[in-house]
C-alpha atoms as a PDB file:
ATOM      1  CA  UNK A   1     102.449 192.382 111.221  1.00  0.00           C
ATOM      2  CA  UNK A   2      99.726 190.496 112.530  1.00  0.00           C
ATOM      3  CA  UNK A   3     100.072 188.046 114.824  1.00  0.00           C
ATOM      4  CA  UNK A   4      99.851 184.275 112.851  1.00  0.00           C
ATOM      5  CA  UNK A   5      96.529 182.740 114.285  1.00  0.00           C
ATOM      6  CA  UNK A   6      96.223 178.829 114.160  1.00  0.00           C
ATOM      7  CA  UNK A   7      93.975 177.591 111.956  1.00  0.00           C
ATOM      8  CA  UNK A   8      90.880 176.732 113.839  1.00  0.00           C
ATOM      9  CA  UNK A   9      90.077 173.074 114.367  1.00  0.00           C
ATOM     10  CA  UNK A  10      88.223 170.715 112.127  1.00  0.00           C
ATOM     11  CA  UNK A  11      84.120 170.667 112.785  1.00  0.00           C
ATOM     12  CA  UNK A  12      83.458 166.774 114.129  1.00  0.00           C
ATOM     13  CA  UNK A  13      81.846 164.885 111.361  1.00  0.00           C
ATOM     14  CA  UNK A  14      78.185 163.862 111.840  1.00  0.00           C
ATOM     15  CA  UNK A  15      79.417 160.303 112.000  1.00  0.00           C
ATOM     16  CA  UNK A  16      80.896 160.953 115.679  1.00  0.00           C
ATOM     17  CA  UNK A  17      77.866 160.335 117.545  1.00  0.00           C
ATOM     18  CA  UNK A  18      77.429 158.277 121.023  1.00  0.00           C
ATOM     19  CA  UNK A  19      75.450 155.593 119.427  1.00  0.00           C
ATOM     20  CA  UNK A  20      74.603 154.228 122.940  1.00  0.00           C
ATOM     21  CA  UNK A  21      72.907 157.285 124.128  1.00  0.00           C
ATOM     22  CA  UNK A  22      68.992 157.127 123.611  1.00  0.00           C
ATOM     23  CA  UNK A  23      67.601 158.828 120.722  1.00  0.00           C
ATOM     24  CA  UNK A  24      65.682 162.383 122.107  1.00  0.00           C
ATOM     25  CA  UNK A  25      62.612 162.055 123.661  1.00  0.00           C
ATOM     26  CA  UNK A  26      60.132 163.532 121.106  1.00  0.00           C
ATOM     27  CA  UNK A  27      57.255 165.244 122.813  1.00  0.00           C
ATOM     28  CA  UNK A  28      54.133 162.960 123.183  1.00  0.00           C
ATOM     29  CA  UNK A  29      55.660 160.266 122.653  1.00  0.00           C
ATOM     30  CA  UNK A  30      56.299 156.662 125.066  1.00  0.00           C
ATOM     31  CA  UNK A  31      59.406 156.721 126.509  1.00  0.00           C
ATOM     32  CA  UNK A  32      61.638 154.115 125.214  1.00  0.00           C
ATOM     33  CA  UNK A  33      62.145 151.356 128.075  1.00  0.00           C
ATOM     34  CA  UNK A  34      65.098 151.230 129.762  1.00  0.00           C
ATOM     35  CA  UNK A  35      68.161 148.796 128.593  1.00  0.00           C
ATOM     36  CA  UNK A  36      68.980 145.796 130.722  1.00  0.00           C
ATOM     37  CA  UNK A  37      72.547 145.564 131.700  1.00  0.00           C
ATOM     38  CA  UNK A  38      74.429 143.379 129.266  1.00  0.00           C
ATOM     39  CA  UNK A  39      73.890 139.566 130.071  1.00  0.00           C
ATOM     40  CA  UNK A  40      70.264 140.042 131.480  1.00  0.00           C
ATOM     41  CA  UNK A  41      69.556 141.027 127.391  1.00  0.00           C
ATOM     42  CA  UNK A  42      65.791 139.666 127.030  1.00  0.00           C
ATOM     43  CA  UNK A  43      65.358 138.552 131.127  1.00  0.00           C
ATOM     44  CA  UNK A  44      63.869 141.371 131.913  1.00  0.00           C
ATOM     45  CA  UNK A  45      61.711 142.674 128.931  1.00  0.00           C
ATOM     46  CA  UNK A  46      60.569 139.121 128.014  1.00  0.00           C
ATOM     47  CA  UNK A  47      58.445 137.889 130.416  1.00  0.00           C
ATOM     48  CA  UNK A  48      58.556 133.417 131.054  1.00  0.00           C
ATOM     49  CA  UNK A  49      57.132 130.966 128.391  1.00  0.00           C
ATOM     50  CA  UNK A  50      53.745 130.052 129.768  1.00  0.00           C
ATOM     51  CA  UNK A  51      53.892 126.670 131.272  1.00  0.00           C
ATOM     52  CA  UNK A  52      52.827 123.479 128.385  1.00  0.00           C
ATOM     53  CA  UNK A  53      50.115 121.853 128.769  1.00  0.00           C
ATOM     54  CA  UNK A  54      49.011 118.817 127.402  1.00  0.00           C
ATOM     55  CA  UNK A  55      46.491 119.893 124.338  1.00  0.00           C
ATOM     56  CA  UNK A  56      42.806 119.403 125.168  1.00  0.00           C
ATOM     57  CA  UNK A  57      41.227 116.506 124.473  1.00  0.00           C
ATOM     58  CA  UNK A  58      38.327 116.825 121.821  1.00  0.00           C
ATOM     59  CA  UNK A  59      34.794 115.999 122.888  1.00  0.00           C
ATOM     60  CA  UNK A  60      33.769 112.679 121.391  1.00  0.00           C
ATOM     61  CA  UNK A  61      31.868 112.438 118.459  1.00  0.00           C
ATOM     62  CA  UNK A  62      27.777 113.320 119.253  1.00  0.00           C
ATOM     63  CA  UNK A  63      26.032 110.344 119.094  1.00  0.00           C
ATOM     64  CA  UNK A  64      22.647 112.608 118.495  1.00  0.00           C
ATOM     65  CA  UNK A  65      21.894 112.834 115.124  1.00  0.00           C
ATOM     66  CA  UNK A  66      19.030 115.716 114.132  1.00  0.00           C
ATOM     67  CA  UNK A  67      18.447 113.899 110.848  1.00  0.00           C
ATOM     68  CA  UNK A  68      16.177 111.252 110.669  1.00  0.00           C
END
C-alpha cells in the first residue's frame, strides 16, 4: 500500500496581499514618494500656506478721459 500523503495545502487567495507595501515600480515610470511616518501625514508632502496679505489696493479711478 502506498503510503497516505496529506492533502497539500490550500493556494492563498488573491485577497491576502500586504496592502501597505508599494505597488511595483513599473519601468519608466516616477517613483512614488515616500510615506511620512504616521502623525507627520501631510507635514512633509504639503509644503506651508503662503503668508496673507492684505489684497491690493486698486488704482484710483483715471481722471484722464480720451473722449472729448
Amino acid at each position: 500500500m502506498a503510503p497516505t500523503m496529506p492533502p497539500p495545502p490550500p493556494p492563498l487567495p488573491p485577497a491576502v496581499i500586504n496592502t501597505t507595501a508599494p505597488p511595483p515600480h513599473v519601468p519608466g515610470a516616477p517613483w512614488p514618494p515616500m510615506a511620512p511616518p504616521p502623525g507627520l501625514l501631510g507635514v512633509s508632502l504639503v509644503p506651508p500656506p503662503a503668508p496673507t496679505y492684505p489684497p491690493p489696493i486698486p488704482p484710483p479711478p483715471s481722471t484722464h478721459h480720451t473722449l472729448p
